[in-house]
Protein backbone atom coordinates (compact mmCIF):
# COMPACT_ATOMS: atom_id res chain seq x y z
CA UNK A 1 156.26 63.43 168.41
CA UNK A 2 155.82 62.09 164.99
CA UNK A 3 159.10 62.62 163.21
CA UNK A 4 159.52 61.30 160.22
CA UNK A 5 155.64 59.83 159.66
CA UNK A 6 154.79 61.41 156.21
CA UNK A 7 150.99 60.29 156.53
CA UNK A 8 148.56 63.59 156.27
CA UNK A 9 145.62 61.99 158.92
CA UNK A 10 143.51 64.10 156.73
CA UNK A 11 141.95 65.32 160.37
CA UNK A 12 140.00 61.89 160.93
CA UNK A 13 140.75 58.80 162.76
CA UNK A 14 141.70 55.76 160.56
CA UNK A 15 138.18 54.06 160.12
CA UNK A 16 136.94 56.95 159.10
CA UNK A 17 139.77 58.40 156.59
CA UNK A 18 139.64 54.98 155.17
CA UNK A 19 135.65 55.01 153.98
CA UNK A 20 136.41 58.62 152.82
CA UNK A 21 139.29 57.56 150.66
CA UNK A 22 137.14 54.44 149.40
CA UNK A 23 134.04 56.58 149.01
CA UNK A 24 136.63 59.10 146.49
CA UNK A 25 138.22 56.49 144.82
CA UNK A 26 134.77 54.84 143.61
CA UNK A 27 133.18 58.30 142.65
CA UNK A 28 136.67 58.40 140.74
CA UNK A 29 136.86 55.23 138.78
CA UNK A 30 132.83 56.08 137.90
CA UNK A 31 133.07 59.83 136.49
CA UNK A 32 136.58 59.79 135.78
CA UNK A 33 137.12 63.04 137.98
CA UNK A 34 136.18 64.62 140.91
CA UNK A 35 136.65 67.96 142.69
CA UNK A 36 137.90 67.73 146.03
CA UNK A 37 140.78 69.82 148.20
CA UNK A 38 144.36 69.43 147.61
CA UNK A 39 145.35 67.16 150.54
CA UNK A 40 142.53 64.86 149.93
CA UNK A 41 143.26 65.00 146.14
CA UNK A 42 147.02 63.82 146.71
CA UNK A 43 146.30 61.52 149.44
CA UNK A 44 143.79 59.67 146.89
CA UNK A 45 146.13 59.80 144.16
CA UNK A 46 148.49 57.65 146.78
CA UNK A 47 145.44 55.39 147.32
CA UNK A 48 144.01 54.54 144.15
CA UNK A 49 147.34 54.52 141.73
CA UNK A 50 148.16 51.09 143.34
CA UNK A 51 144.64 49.86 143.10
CA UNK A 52 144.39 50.45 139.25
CA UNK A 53 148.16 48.88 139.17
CA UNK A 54 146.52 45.51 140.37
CA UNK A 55 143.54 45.95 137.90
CA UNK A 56 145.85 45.56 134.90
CA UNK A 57 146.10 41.62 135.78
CA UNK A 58 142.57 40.46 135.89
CA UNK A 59 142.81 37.20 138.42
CA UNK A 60 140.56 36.79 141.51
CA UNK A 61 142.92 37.36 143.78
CA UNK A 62 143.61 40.38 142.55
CA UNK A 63 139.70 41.52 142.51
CA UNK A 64 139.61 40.26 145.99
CA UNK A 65 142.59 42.76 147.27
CA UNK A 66 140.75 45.37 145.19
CA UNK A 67 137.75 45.30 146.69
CA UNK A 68 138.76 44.95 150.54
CA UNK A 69 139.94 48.64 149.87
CA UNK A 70 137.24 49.55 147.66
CA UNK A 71 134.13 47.74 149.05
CA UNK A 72 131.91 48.30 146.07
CA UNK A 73 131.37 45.46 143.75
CA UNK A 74 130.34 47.83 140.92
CA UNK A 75 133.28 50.19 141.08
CA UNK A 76 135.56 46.77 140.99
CA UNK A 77 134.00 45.74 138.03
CA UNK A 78 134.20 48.90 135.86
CA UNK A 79 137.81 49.40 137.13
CA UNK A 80 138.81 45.81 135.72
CA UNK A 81 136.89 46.28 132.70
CA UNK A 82 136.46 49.60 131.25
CA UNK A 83 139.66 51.45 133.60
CA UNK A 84 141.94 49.05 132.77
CA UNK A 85 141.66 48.26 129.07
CA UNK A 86 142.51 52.15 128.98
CA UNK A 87 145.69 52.13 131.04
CA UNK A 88 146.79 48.87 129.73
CA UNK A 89 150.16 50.50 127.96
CA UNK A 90 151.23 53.17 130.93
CA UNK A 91 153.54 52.41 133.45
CA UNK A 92 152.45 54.53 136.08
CA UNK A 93 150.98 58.05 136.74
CA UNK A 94 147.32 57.39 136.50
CA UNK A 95 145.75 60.16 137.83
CA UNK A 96 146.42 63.92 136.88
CA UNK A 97 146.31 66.79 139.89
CA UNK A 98 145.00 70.30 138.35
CA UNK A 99 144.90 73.01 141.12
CA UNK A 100 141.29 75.31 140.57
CA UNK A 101 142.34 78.03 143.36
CA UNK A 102 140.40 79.03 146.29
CA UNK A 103 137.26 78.02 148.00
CA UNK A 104 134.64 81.05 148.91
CA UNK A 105 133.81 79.30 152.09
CA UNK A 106 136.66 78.81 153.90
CA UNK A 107 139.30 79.47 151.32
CA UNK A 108 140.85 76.49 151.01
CA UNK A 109 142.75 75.33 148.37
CA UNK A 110 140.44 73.36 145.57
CA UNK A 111 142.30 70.94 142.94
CA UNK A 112 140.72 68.51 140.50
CA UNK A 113 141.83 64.75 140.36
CA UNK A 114 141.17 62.79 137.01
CA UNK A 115 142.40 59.63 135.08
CA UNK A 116 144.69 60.77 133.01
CA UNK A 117 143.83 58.07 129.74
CA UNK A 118 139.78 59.34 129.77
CA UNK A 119 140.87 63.17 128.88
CA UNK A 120 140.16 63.68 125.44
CA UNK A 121 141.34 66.88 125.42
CA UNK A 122 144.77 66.69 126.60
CA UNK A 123 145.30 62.76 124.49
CA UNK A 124 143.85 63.96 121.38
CA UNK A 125 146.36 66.53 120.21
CA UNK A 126 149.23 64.57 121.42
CA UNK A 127 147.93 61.33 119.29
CA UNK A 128 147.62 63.43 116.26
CA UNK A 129 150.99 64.64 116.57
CA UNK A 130 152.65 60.98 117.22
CA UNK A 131 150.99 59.90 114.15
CA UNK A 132 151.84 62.76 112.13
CA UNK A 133 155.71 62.58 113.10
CA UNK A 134 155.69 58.75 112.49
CA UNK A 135 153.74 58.66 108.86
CA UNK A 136 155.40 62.19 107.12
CA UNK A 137 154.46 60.99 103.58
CA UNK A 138 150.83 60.25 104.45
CA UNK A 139 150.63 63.94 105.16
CA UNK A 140 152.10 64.72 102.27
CA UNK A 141 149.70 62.82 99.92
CA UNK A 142 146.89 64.07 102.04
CA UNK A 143 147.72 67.74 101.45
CA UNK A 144 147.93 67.30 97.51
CA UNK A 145 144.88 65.23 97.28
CA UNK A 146 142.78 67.64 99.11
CA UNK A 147 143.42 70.88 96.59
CA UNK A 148 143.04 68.81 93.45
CA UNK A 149 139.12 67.22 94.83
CA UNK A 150 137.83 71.10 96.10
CA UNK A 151 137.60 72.86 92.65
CA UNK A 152 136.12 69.93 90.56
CA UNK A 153 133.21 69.86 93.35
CA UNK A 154 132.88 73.47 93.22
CA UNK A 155 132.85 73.81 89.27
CA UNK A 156 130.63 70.77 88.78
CA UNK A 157 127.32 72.80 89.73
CA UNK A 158 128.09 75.58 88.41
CA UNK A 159 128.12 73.91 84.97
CA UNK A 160 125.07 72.12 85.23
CA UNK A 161 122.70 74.82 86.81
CA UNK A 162 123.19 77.32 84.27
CA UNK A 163 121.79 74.65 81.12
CA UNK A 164 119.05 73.43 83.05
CA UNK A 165 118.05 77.28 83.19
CA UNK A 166 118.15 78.00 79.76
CA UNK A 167 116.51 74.85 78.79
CA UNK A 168 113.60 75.60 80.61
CA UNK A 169 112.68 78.75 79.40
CA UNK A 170 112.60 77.12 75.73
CA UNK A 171 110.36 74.19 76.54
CA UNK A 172 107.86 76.42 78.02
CA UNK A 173 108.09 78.86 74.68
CA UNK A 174 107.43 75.92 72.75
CA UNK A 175 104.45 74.68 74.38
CA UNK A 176 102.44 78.41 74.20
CA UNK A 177 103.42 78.51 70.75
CA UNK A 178 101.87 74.68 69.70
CA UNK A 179 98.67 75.34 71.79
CA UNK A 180 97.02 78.60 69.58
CA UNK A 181 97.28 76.38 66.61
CA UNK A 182 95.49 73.58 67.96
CA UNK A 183 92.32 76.21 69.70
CA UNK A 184 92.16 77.64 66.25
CA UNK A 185 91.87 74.76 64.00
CA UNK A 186 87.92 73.39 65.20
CA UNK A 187 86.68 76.81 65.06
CA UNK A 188 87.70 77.21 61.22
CA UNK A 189 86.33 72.89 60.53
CA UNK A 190 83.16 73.56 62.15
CA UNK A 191 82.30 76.98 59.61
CA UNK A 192 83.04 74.79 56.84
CA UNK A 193 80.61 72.20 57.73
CA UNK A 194 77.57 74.23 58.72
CA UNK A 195 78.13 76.04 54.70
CA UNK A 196 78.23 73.10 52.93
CA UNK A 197 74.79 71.79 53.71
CA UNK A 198 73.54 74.69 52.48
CA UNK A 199 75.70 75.34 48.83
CA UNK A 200 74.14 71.40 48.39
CA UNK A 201 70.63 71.50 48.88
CA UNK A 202 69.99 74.27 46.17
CA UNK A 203 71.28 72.37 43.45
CA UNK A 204 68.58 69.43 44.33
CA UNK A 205 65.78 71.42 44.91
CA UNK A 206 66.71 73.44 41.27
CA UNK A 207 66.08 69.82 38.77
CA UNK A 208 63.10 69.19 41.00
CA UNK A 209 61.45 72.65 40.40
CA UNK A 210 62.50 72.28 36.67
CA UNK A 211 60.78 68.74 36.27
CA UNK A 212 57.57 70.21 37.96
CA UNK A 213 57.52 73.29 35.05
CA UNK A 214 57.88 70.89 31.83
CA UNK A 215 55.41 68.54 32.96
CA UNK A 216 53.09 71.34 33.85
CA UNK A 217 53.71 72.22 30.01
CA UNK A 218 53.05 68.55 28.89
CA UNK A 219 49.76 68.66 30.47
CA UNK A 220 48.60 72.00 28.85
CA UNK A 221 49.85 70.67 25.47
């Protein structure tokens, strides 16, 4: 009988629940969650929790311990380095258990596993409200600022476009009106040009034809 052994044999023999449990907790400490059954979920969660314990003092005796459960040199080093820079504060309860209901198969139960410090979702509404209970007047400050900024952004183009509009309109007025002037002007120069030759050659051909008719007279006399 085995009264009063709490271990769940997980239906394998010890080598082979071992690698399984290894095998988890790497794919664990890589993506940060996994979907597995319940049993296996909270029989990992009793098998990795003390493993990321000894990760929070980096020595090499601890990285030796670490990986003789492990056996994965590359799972070691991320849980050392990236793991447990993130659970550096927390005194326990690494992992979170979140049941997902049935399995179609053979309807067992499913459950999710993840490290609890790399779930944005969950830490990112409870930081906000830490910092907002601990800093009340920065709220405060914030809220009045904001009001005061929106309407001078809103009313500053609204000023500017409707000038710019108006301004336009005149400039190009001004330019039709300064260019009829200017097409005009060698038309009415070049009339006055081509009529003077003419008003001055008949008063020199006039004395000529005059001179001609008195000595004409002369010459008779």
């Amino acid at each position: 009988m085995r009264h009063g052994k709490k271990v769940n044999h997980l239906s394998r023999q010890a080598g082979h629940r071992k690698s399984m449990l290894a095998n988890m907790a790497c794919s664990l400490i890589e993506h940060k969650r996994i979907n597995t059954t319940v049993a296996k979920a909270k029989a990992l969660k009793q098998f990795v929790e003390p493993l990321i314990t000894k990760s929070k003092e980096d020595t090499t005796h601890n990285r030796r311990i670490v990986f003789a459960y492990l056996r994965n040199k590359y799972a070691v080093t991320e849980l050392f380095r990236d793991v447990a820079a993130k659970v550096g504060d927390r005194p326990g309860g690494y992992t979170r258990i979140i049941k997902l209901g049935n399995r179609l198969g053979d309807n067992a139960d499913m459950a999710m596993i993840e490290l609890v410090d790399f779930n944005e979702l969950y830490n990112g509404g409870k930081k906000e409200e830490k910092k907002g209970r601990s800093r009340r007047g920065g709220k405060k400050t914030t809220s009045t600022a904001a009001p005061a900024a929106a309407p001078a952004v809103e009313e500053a183009p609204e000023a500017v476009a409707a000038p710019v509009v108006e301004e336009a309109v005149v400039v190009e007025e001004t330019v039709a009106v300064e260019e009829t002037p200017v097409a005009e002007a060698p038309v009415a120069e070049e009339t006055v040009v081509e009529e003077a030759p003419a008003a001055e050659i008949a008063p020199e051909e006039a004395p000529e034809a005059a001179a001609e008719g008195e000595e004409k007279k002369e010459d008779a006399e």
